[in-house]
Protein backbone atom coordinates (compact mmCIF):
# COMPACT_ATOMS: atom_id res chain seq x y z
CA UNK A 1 -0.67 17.72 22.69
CA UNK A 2 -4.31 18.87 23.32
CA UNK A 3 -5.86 16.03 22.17
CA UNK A 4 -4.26 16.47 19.18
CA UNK A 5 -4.72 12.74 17.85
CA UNK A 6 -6.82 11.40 14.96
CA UNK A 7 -9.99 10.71 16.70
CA UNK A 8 -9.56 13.75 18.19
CA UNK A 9 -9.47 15.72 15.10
CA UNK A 10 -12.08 13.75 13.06
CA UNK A 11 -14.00 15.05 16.04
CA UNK A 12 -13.47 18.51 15.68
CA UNK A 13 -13.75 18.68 12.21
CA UNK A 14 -16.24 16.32 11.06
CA UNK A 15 -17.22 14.19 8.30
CA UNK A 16 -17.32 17.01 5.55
CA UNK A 17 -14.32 19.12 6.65
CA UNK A 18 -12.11 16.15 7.36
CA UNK A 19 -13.59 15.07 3.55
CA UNK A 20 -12.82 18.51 2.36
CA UNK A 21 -8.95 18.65 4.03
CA UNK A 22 -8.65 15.03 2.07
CA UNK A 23 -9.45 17.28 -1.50
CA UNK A 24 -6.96 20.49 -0.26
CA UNK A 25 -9.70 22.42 0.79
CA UNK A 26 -9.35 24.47 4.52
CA UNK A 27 -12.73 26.30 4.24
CA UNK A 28 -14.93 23.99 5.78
CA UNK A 29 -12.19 23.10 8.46
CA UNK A 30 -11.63 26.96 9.31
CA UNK A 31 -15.40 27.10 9.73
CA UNK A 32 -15.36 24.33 12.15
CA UNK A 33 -12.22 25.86 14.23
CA UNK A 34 -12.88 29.27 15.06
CA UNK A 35 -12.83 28.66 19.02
CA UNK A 36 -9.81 29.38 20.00
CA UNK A 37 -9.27 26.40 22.11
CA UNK A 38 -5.98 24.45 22.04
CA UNK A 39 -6.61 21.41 19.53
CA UNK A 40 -8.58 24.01 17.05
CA UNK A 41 -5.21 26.31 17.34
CA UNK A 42 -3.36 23.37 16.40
CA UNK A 43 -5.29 21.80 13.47
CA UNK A 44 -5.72 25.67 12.39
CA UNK A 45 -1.93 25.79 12.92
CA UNK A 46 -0.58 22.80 11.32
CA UNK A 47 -3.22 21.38 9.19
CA UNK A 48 -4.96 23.71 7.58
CA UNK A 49 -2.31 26.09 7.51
CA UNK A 50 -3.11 28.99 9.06
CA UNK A 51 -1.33 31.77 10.62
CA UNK A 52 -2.97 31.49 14.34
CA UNK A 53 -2.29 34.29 16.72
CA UNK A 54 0.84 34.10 18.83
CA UNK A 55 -1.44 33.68 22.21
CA UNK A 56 -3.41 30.89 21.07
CA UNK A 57 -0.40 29.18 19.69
CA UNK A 58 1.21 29.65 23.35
CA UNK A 59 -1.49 28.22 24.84
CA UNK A 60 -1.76 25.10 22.71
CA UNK A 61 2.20 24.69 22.47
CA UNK A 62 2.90 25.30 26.77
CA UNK A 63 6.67 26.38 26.55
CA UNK A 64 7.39 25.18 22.93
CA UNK A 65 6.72 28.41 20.43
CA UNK A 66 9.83 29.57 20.94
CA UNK A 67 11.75 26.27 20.23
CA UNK A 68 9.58 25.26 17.24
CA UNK A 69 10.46 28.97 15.66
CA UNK A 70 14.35 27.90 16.75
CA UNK A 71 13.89 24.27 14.94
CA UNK A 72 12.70 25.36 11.49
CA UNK A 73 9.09 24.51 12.34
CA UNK A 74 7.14 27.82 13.13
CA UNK A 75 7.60 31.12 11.59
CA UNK A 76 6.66 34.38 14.29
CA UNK A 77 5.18 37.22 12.67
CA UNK A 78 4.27 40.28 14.70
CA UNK A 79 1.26 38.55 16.91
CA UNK A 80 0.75 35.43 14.88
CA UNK A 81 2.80 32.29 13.70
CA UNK A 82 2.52 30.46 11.33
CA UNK A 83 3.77 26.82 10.31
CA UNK A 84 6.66 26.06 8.42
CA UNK A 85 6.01 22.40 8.38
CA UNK A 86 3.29 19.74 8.27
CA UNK A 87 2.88 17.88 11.80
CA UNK A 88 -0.30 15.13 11.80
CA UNK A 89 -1.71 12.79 13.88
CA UNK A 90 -1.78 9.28 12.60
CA UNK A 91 -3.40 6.39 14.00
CA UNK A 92 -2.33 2.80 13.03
CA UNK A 93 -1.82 -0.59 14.41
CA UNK A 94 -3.62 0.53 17.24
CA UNK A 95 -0.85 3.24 17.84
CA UNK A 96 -1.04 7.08 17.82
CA UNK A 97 1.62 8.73 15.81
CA UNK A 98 2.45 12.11 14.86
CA UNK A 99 4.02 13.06 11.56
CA UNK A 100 6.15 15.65 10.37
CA UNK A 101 6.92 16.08 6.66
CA UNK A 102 6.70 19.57 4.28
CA UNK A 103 3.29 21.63 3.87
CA UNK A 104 0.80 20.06 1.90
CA UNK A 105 0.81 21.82 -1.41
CA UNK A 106 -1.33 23.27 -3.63
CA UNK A 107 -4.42 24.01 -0.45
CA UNK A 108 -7.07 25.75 -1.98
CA UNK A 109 -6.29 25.95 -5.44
CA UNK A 110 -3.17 27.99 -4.88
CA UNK A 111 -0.18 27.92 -6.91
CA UNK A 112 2.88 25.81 -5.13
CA UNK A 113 5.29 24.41 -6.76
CA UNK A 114 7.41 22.11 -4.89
CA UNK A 115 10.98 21.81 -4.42
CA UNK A 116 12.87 18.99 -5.65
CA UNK A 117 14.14 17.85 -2.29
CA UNK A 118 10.60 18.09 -0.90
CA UNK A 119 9.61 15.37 2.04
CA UNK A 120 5.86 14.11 1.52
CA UNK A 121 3.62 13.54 4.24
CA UNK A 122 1.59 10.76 4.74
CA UNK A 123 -0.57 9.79 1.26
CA UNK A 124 -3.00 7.32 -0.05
CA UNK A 125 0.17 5.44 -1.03
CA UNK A 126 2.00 5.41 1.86
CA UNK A 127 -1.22 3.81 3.69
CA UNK A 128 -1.49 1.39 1.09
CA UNK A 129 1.91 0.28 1.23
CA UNK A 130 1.10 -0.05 5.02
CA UNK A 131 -2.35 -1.75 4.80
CA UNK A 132 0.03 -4.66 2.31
CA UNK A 133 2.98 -5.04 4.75
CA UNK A 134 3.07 -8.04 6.65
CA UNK A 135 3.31 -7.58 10.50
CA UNK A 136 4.59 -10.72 11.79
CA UNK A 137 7.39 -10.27 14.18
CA UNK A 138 10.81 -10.09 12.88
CA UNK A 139 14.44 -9.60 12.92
CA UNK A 140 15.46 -6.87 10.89
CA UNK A 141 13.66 -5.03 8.36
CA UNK A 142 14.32 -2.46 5.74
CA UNK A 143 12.44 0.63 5.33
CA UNK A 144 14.11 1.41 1.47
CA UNK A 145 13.19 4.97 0.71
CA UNK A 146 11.75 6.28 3.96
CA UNK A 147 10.17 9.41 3.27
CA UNK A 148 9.39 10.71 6.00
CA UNK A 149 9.55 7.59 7.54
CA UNK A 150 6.07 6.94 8.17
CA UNK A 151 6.96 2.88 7.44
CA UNK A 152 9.73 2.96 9.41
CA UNK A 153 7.85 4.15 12.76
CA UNK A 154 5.42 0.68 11.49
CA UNK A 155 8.21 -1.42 11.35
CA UNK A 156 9.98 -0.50 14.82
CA UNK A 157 6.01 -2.07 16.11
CA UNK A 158 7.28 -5.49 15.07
CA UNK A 159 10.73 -5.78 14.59
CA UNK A 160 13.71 -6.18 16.58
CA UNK A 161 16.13 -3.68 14.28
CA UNK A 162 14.72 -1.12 11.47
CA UNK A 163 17.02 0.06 9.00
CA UNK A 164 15.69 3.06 6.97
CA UNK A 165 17.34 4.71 3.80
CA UNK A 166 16.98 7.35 1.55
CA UNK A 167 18.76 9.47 -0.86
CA UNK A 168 17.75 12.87 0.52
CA UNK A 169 18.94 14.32 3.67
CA UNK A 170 16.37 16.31 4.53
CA UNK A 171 14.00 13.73 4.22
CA UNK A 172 16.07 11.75 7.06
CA UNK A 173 16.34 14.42 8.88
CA UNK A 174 12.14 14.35 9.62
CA UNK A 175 12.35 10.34 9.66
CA UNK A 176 14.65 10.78 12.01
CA UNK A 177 12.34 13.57 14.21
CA UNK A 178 9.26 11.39 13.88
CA UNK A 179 11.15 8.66 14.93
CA UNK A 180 12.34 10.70 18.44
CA UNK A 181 8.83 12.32 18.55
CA UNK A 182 7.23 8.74 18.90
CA UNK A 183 9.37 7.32 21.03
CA UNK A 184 9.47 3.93 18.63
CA UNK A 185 10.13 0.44 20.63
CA UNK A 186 13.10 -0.17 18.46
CA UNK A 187 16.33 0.97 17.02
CA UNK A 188 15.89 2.69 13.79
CA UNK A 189 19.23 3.27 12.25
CA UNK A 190 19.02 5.71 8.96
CA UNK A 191 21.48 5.67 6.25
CA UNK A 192 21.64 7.95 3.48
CA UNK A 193 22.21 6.26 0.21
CA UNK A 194 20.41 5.05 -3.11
CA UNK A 195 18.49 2.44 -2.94
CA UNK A 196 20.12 -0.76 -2.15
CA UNK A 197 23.94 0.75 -2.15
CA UNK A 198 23.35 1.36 1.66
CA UNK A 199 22.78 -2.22 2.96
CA UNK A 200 25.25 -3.77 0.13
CA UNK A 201 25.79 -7.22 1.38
CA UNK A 202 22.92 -7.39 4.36
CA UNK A 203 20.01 -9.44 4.29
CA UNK A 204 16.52 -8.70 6.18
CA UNK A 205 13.33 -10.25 6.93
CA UNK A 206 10.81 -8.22 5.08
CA UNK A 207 11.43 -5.08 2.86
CA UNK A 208 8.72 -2.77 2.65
CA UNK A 209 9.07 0.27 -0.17
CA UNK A 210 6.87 3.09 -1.96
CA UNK A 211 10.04 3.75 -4.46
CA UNK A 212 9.45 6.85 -6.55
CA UNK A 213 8.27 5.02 -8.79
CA UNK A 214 6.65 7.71 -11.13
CA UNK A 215 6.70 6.78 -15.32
CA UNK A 216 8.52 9.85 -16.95
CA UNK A 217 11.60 10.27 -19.04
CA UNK A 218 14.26 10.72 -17.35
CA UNK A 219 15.15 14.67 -16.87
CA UNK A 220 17.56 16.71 -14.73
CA UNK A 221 14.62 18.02 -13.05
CA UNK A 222 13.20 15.66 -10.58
CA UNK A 223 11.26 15.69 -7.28
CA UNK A 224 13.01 13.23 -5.18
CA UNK A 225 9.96 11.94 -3.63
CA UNK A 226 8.25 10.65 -6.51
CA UNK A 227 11.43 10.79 -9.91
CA UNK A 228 14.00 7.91 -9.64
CA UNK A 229 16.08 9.76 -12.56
CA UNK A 230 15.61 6.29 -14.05
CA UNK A 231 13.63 5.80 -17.70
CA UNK A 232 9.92 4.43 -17.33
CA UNK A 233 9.55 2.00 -14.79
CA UNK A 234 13.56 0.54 -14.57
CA UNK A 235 13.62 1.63 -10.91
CA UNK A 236 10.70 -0.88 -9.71
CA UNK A 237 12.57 -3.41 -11.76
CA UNK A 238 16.01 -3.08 -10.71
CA UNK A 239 14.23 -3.72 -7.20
CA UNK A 240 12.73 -6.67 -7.69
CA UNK A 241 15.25 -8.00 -9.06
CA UNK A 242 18.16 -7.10 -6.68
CA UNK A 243 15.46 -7.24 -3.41
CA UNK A 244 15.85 -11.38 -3.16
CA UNK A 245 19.96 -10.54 -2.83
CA UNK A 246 18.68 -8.55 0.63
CA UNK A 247 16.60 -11.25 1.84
CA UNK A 248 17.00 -13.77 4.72
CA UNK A 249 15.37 -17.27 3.70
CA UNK A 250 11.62 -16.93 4.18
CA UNK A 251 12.08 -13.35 3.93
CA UNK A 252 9.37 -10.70 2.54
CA UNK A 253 9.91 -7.79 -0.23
CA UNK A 254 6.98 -5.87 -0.57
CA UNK A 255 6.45 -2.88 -2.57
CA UNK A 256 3.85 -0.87 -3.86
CA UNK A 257 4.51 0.21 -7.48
CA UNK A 258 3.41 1.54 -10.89
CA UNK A 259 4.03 -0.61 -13.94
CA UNK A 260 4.58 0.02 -17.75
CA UNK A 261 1.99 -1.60 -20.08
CA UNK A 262 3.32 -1.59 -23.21
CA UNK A 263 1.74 -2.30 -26.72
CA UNK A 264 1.10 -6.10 -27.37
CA UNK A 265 3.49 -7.18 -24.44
CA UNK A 266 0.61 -8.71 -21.24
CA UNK A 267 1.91 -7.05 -18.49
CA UNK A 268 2.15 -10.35 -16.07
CA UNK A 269 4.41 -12.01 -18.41
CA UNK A 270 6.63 -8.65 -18.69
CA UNK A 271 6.52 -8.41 -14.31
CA UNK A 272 7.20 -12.60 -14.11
CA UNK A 273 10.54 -12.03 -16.34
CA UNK A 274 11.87 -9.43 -13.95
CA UNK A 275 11.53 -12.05 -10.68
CA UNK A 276 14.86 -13.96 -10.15
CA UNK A 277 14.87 -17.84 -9.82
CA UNK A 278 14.51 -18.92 -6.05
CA UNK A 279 11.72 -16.14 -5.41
CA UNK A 280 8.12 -16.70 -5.20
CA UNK A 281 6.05 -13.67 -6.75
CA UNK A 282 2.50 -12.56 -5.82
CA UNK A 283 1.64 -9.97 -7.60
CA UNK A 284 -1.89 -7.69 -7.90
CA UNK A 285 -3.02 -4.96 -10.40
CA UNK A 286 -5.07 -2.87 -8.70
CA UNK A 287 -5.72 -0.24 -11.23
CA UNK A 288 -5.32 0.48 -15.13
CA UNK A 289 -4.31 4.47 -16.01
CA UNK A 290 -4.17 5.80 -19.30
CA UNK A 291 -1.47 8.06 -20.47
CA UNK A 292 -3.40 10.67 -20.34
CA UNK A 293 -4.76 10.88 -16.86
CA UNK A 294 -1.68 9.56 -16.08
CA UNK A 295 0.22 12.75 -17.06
CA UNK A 296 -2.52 15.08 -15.51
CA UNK A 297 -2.29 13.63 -11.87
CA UNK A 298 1.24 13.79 -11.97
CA UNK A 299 2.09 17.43 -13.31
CA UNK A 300 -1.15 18.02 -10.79
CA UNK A 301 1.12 16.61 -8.13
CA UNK A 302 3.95 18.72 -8.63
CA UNK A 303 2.08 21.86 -8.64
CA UNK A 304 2.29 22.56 -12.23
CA UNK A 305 -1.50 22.73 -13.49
CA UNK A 306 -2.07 25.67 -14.75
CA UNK A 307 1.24 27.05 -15.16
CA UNK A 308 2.95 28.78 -18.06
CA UNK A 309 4.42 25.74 -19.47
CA UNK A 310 1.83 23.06 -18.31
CA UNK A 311 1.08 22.57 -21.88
CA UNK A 312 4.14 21.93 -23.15
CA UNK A 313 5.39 19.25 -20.59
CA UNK A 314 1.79 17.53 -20.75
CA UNK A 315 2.43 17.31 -24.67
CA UNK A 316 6.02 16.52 -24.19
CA UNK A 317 5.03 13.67 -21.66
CA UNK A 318 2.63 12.15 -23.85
CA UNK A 319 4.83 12.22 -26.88
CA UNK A 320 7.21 9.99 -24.94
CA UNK A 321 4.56 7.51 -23.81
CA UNK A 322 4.17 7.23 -27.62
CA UNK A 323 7.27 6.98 -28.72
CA UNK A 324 7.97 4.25 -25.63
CA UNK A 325 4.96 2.20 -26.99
CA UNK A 326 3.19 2.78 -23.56
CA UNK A 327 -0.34 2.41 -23.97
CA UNK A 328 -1.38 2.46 -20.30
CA UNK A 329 0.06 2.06 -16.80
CA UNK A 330 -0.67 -0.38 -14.02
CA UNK A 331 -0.56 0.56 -10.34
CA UNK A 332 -0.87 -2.22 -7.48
CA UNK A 333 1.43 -4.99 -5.24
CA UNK A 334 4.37 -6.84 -6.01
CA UNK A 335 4.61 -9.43 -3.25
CA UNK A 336 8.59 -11.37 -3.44
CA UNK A 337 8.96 -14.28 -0.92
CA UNK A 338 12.51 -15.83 -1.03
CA UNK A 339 11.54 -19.55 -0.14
CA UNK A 340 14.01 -21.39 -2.77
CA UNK A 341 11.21 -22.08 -5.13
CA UNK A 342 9.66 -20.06 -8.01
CA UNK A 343 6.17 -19.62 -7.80
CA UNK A 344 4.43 -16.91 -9.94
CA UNK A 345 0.95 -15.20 -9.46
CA UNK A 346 -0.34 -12.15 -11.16
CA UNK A 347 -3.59 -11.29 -10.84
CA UNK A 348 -5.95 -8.16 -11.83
CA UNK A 349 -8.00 -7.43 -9.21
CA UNK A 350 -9.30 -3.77 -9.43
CA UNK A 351 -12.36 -5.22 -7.04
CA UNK A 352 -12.87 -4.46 -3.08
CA UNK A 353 -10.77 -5.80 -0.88
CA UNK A 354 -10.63 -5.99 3.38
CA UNK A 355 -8.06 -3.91 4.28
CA UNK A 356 -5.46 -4.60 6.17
CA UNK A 357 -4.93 -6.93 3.29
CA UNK A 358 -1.45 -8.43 4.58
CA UNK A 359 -3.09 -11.44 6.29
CA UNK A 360 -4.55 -12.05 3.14
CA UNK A 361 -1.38 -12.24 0.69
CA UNK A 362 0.52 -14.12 4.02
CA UNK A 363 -2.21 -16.48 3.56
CA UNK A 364 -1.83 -16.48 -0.52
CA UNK A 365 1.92 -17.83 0.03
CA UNK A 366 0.82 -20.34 2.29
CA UNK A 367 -1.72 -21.84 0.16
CA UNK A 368 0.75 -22.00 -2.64
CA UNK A 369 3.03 -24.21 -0.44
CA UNK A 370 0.04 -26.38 0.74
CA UNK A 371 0.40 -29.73 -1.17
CA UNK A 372 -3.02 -31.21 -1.96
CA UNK A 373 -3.51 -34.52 -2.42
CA UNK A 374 -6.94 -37.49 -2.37
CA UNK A 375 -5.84 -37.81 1.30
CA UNK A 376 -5.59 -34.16 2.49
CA UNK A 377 -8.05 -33.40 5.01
CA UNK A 378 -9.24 -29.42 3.97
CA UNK A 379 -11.56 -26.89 5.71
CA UNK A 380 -14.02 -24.44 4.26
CA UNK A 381 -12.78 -21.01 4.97
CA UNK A 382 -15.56 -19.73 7.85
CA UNK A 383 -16.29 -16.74 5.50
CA UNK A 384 -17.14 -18.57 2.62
CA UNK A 385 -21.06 -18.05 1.35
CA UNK A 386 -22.61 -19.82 -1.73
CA UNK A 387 -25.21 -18.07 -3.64
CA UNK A 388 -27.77 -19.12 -6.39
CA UNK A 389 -28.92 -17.63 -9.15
CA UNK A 390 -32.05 -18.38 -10.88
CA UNK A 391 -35.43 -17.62 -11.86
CA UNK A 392 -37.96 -17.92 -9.04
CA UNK A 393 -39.91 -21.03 -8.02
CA UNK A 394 -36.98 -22.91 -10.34
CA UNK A 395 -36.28 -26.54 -8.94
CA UNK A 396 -32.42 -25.83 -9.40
CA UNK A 397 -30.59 -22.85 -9.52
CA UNK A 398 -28.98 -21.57 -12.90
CA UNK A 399 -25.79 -20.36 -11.32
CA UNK A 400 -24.11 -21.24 -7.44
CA UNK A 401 -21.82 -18.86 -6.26
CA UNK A 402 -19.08 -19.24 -3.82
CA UNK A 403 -18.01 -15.81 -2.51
CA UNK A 404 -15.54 -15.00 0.58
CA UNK A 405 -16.62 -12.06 2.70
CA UNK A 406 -13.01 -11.32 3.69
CA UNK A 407 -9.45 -11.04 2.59
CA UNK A 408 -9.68 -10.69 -1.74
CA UNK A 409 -13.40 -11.13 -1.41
CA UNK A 410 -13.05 -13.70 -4.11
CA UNK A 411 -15.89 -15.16 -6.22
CA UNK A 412 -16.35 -18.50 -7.73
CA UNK A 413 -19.15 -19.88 -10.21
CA UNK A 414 -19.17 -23.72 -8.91
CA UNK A 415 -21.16 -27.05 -10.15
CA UNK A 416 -22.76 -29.12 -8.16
CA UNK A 417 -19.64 -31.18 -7.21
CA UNK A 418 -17.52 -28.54 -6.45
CA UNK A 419 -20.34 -27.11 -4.27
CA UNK A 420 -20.69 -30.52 -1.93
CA UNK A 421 -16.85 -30.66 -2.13
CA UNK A 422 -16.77 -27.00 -0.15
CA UNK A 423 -19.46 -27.99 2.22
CA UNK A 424 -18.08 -31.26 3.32
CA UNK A 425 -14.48 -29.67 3.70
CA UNK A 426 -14.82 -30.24 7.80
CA UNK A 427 -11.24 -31.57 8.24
CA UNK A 428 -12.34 -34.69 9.52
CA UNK A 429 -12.68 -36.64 5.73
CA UNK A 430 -10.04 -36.79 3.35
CA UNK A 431 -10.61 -35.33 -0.53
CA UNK A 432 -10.68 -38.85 -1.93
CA UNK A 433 -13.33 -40.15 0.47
CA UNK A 434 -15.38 -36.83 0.15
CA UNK A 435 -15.33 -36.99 -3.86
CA UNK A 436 -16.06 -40.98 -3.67
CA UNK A 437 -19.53 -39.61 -1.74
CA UNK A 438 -20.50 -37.43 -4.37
CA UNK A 439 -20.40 -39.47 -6.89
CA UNK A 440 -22.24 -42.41 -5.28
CA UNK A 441 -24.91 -39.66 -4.47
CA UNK A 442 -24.99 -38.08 -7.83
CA UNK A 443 -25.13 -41.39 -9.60
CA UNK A 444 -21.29 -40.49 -11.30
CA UNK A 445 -17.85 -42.69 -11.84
CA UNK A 446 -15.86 -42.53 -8.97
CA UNK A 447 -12.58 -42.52 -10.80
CA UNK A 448 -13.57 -39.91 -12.87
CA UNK A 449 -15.05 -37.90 -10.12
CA UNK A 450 -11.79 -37.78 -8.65
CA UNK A 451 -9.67 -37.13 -11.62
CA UNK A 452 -11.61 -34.00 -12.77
CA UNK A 453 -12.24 -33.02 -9.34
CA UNK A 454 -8.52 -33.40 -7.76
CA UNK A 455 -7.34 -30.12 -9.64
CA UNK A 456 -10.61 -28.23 -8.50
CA UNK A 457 -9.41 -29.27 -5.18
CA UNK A 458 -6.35 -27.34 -5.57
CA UNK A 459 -7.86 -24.16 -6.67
CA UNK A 460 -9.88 -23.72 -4.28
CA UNK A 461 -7.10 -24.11 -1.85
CA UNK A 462 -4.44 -21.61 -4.18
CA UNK A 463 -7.80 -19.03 -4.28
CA UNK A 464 -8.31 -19.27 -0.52
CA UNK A 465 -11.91 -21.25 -0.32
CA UNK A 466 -10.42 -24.32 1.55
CA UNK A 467 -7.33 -24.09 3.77
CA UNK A 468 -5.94 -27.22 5.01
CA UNK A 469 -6.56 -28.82 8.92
């Protein structure tokens, strides 16, 4: 369609209008599309959301006007049309989509208040959850609350089956557009249903959700999207713990989520009791919220700043994160593996990270299954750069450093042993016989070299410094 792809609009509008469009602001982008020419008439059209004049909108849509109106997409107007919904280009995996979901609300400040059964476009989160899934080829795979099935249209890239559910129709009814508008290498097959009730009794490779996951009370008055009609954060647990029941050995839940932190309860201990025995968890705080901030972005969200009653549902919202002993929430990853064991990993990590970061928590699992022993043979990760710290012209360095340049970007404050140990990890000595040259060289008990040194050994390997040959 005109050149109507990502690059090609980043082109068009530039750095600050594309920056601007991110904030729900069309001023700069107008400014920058005032041509006439088809891909303007279409980013004026569909992204910005302007009426464009019946003409142009024939000349950027050949044939098409009249069957968008027909569809529910365009509205005509005497000389001009006008979009009824939200159609995107989206590049990923080295693929160009397009997107359809509902207008992007609240552009330029305006009041718009969404409907409850509105179908959300593509966000920060659903890139995210995208950027986390694992893309190894598979089976089957389960897109569980599709949206507008943005994941879905990923999945069909690398999997043999997709099946995609959700509990409102009309969002299947654009997952199942975008899925005929891209053409998608595989069979998507959507079910309407809650949650898990669709696939009862089917197992898949690798779940990938964004459930609405949203901390509220639970009200009548929802916005499917985001409001399971569940109390605080019981629909992210019921998920992981009735995911492993829908997974094929070796399988893959992944789902991005936000968290309760509640008042003298540590948050990892409260997400490791929800994993069932037989799972492995990996699991990453990204971010901390507090209640306050919390409430704003989400009334924000649903159009409601600065309406009549914004007061009283802010007030009402925080008076239940009181009452509810909430004191903050936590947004990030929660990584299930169904390998018959029961490993357990939170970590906070609010830091930069390389994104895609799948290859990163694939590589995470794998470490944790990676026995080390005195005669494994280990390599230092390629990435891996040691830094010192000190004053200048010192003879020895205060501090060393070890610090990976990709995947969690991890750092690591190391002695002098565990320094050597990382820069003699060439796969071709064992840890023993590396650990036994150290300590001849550093004028230090061999056995003791090893004992202390064994379980460094296996850090390194669980934090991703040393992988094994």
């Amino acid at each position: 369609m005109a050149g109507f792809t990502y690059d090609g609009v980043a082109e068009v509008l530039g750095p600050v209008a594309q920056a601007a469009l991110a904030r729900n602001e069309t001023t700069p982008g107008l400014r920058r599309t005032t041509g006439g020419w088809p891909l303007e008439t279409l980013i004026r059209l569909f992204l910005l959301q302007a009426p464009v004049e019946l003409a142009a909108a024939q000349r950027a849509l050949p044939g098409l006007v009249d069957q968008l109106v027909a569809e529910g997409f365009l509205e005509r107007a005497v000389g001009e049309v006008a979009a009824l919904l939200d159609v995107r280009p989206y590049a990923a995996d080295d693929q160009h989509l397009w997107v359809a979901s509902d207008l992007t609300p609240g552009l330029d400040g305006g009041a718009s208040r969404v409907g409850p059964d509105h179908v959300l476009g593509i966000s920060s989160a659903s890139t995210s959850l995208a950027q986390l899934t694992i893309r190894d080829p598979v089976e089957r795979s389960l897109d569980l609350g599709t949206g507008c099935g943005v994941q879905a249209l990923h999945l069909a890239g690398h999997s043999a089956t997709v099946v995609a559910t959700d509990v409102n129709r009309r969002a299947l009814w654009l997952a199942r557009f975008n899925a005929a508008l891209n053409e998608v290498p595989a069979a998507v097959d959507f079910r309407e249903g809650s949650f898990f009730e669709p696939v009862a009794g089917e197992r898949f490779d690798l779940i990938a959700t964004n459930p609405p996951f949203v901390i509220s009370p639970a009200t009548d008055e929802r916005l499917v999207y985001r409001d399971s009609g569940l109390p605080g954060d019981r629909v992210v647990e019921d998920i992981v713990r009735g995911a492993p029941d829908h997974l094929a050995d070796g399988g893959w839940c992944q789902v991005l989520a936000n968290w309760v932190i509640a008042r003298g309860v540590p948050w990892d201990e409260r997400l490791a009791g929800w994993v069932p025995e037989g799972t492995d968890a990996y699991v990453v705080q990204r971010e901390v919220v507090d209640p306050a901030a919390y409430v704003e972005l989400w009334l924000k969200d649903a159009g409601l700043h600065g309406s009549v009653d914004y007061l009283v549902r802010y007030d009402t919202w925080l008076s239940w994160f009181e009452e509810q002993r909430i004191e903050a929430v936590g947004f990030g990853w929660i990584n299930l593996h169904r390998t018959g064991s029961s490993g357990r990993e939170l970590l906070e990590w609010p830091y930069d990270v390389e994104q895609p970061i799948a290859p990163a928590i694939r590589d995470w699992a794998r470490a944790a299954a990676t026995p080390v022993d005195l005669d494994a043979r280990l390599i230092a990760r390629t990435d891996v750069r040691q830094e010192t710290l000190g004053p200048p012209g010192a003879e020895d360095p205060e501090t060393v450093l070890l610090r990976q340049q990709r995947g969690f970007r991890r750092a690591r404050r190391a002695d002098t042993v565990e320094a050597a140990l990382v820069g003699a990890c060439d796969g071709e000595l064992t840890v023993g016989q590396i650990l036994d040259a150290i300590a001849q060289l550093l004028g230090l008990d061999p056995a003791g070299t090893r004992e202390r040194y064994l379980p460094v050994a296996r850090e390194l390997v669980a934090e991703g410094f040393l992988t094994a040959r």
